[in-house]
Protein backbone atom coordinates (compact mmCIF):
# COMPACT_ATOMS: atom_id res chain seq x y z
CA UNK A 1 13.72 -4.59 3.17
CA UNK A 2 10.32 -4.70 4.47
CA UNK A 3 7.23 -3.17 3.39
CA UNK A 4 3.88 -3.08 3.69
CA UNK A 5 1.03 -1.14 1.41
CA UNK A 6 -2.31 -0.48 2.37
CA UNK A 7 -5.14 -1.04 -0.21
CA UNK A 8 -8.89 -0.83 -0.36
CA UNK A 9 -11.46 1.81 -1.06
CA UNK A 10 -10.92 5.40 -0.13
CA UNK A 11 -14.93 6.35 0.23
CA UNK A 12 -17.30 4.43 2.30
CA UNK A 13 -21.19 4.95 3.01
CA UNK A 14 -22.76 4.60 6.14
CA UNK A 15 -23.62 1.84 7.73
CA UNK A 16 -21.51 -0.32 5.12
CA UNK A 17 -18.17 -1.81 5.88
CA UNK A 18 -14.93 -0.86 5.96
CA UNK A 19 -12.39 -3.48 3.95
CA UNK A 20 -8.45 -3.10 4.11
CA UNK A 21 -5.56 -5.31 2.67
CA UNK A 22 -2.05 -5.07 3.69
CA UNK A 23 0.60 -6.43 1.04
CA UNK A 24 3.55 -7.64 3.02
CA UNK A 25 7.00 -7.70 1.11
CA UNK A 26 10.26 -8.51 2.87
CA UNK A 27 9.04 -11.02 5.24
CA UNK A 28 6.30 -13.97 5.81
CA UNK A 29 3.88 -13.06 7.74
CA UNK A 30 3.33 -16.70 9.01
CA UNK A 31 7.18 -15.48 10.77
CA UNK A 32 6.91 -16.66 14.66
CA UNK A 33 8.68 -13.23 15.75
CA UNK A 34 6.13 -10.81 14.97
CA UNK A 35 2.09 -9.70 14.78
CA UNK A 36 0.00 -7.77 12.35
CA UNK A 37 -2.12 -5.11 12.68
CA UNK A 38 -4.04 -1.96 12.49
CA UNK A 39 -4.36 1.55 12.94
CA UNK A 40 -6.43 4.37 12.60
CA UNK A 41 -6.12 8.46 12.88
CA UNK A 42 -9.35 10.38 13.06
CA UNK A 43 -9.14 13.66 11.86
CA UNK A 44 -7.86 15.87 14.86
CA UNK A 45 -7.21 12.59 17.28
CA UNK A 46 -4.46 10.04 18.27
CA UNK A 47 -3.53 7.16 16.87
CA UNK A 48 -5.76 4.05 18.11
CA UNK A 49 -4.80 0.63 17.82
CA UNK A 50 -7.52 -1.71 16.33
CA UNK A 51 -6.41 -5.38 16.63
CA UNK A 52 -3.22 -7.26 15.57
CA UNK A 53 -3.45 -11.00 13.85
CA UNK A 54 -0.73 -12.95 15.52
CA UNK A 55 2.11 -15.19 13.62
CA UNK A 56 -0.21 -18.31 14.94
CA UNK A 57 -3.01 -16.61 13.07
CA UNK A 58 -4.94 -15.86 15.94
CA UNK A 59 -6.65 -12.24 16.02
CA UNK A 60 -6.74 -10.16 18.87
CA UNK A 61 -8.64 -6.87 19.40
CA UNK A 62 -8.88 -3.56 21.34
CA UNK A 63 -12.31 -3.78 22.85
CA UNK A 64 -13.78 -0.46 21.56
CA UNK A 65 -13.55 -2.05 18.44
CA UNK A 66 -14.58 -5.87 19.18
CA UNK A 67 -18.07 -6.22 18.32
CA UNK A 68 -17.69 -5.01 14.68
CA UNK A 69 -14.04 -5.66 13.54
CA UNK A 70 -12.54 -8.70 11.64
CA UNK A 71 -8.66 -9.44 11.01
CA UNK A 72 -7.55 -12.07 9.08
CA UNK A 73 -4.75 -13.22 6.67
CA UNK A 74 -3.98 -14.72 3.49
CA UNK A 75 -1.04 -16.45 3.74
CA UNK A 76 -0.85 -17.55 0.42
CA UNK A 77 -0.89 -13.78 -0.81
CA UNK A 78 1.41 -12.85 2.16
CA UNK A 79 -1.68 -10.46 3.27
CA UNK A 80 -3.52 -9.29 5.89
CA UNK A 81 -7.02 -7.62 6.32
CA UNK A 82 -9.25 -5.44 8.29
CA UNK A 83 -12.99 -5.48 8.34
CA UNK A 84 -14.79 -2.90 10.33
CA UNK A 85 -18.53 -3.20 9.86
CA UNK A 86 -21.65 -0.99 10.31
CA UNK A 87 -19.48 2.30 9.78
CA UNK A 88 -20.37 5.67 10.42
CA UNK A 89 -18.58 9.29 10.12
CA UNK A 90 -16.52 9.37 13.04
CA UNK A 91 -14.92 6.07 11.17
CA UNK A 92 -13.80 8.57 9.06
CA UNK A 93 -9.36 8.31 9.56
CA UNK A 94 -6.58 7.55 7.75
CA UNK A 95 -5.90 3.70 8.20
CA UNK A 96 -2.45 2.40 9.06
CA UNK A 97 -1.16 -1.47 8.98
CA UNK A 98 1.90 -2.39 10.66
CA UNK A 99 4.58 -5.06 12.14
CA UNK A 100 4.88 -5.70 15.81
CA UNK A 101 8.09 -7.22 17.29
CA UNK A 102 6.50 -7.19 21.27
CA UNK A 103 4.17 -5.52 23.10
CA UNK A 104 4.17 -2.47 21.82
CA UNK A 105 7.12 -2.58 19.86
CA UNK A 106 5.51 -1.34 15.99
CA UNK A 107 8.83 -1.19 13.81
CA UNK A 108 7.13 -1.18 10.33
CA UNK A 109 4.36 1.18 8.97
CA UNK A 110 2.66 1.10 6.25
CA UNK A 111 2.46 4.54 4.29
CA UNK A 112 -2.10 4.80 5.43
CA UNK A 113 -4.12 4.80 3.47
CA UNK A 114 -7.27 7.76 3.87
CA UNK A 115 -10.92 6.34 4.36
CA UNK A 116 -14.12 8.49 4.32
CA UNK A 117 -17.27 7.52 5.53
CA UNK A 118 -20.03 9.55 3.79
CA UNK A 119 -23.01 8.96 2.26
């Protein structure tokens, strides 16, 4: 059975960063078949993808995020990360990682994991 578990701090200040670990269990994520990656949901608002780390270890992200995220994996620890720098408020959301089989085919979710941003 797969899982994954977000971890990481649950308050943030202000122009500080943002740092997220998902703990895979089930599967490598070194696997050839699938990506890695993150979610958020503002208060109020949709779900937006962030990036996704592929099984090749490259990183890929949405480009409302680009100049101030960072995805990247341990493989030794079977983990992958989110950094989101130079945070304010509206960063405020809960956080979701998850698995991708395609293009927008997300068949494992973490259970998020709340982050506020406030000073």
């Amino acid at each position: 059975q797969v899982q994954l578990r977000e971890s990481g701090p649950g308050l943030v200040k202000p122009s500080q960063t943002i740092s997220l670990t998902c703990t895979v269990s089930g599967v490598s994520i070194t696997s050839r078949y699938y990506s890695w990656g993150w979610f958020r949901q503002p208060p109020g608002k949709g779900l937006q993808r962030m990036g996704l780390i592929e099984g090749d270890g490259r990183a890929r992200y949405t480009p409302s995020f680009e100049s101030r995220i960072s995805i990247s994996w341990d493989t030794s620890k079977n983990q992958f990360s989110l950094q989101l720098n130079s945070v304010t408020p509206e960063d405020t959301a809960v956080y979701y990682c998850v698995r991708a089989m395609g293009p927008e085919d997300y068949d494992v979710w973490g259970q998020g994991i709340q982050v506020t941003v406030s000073s």
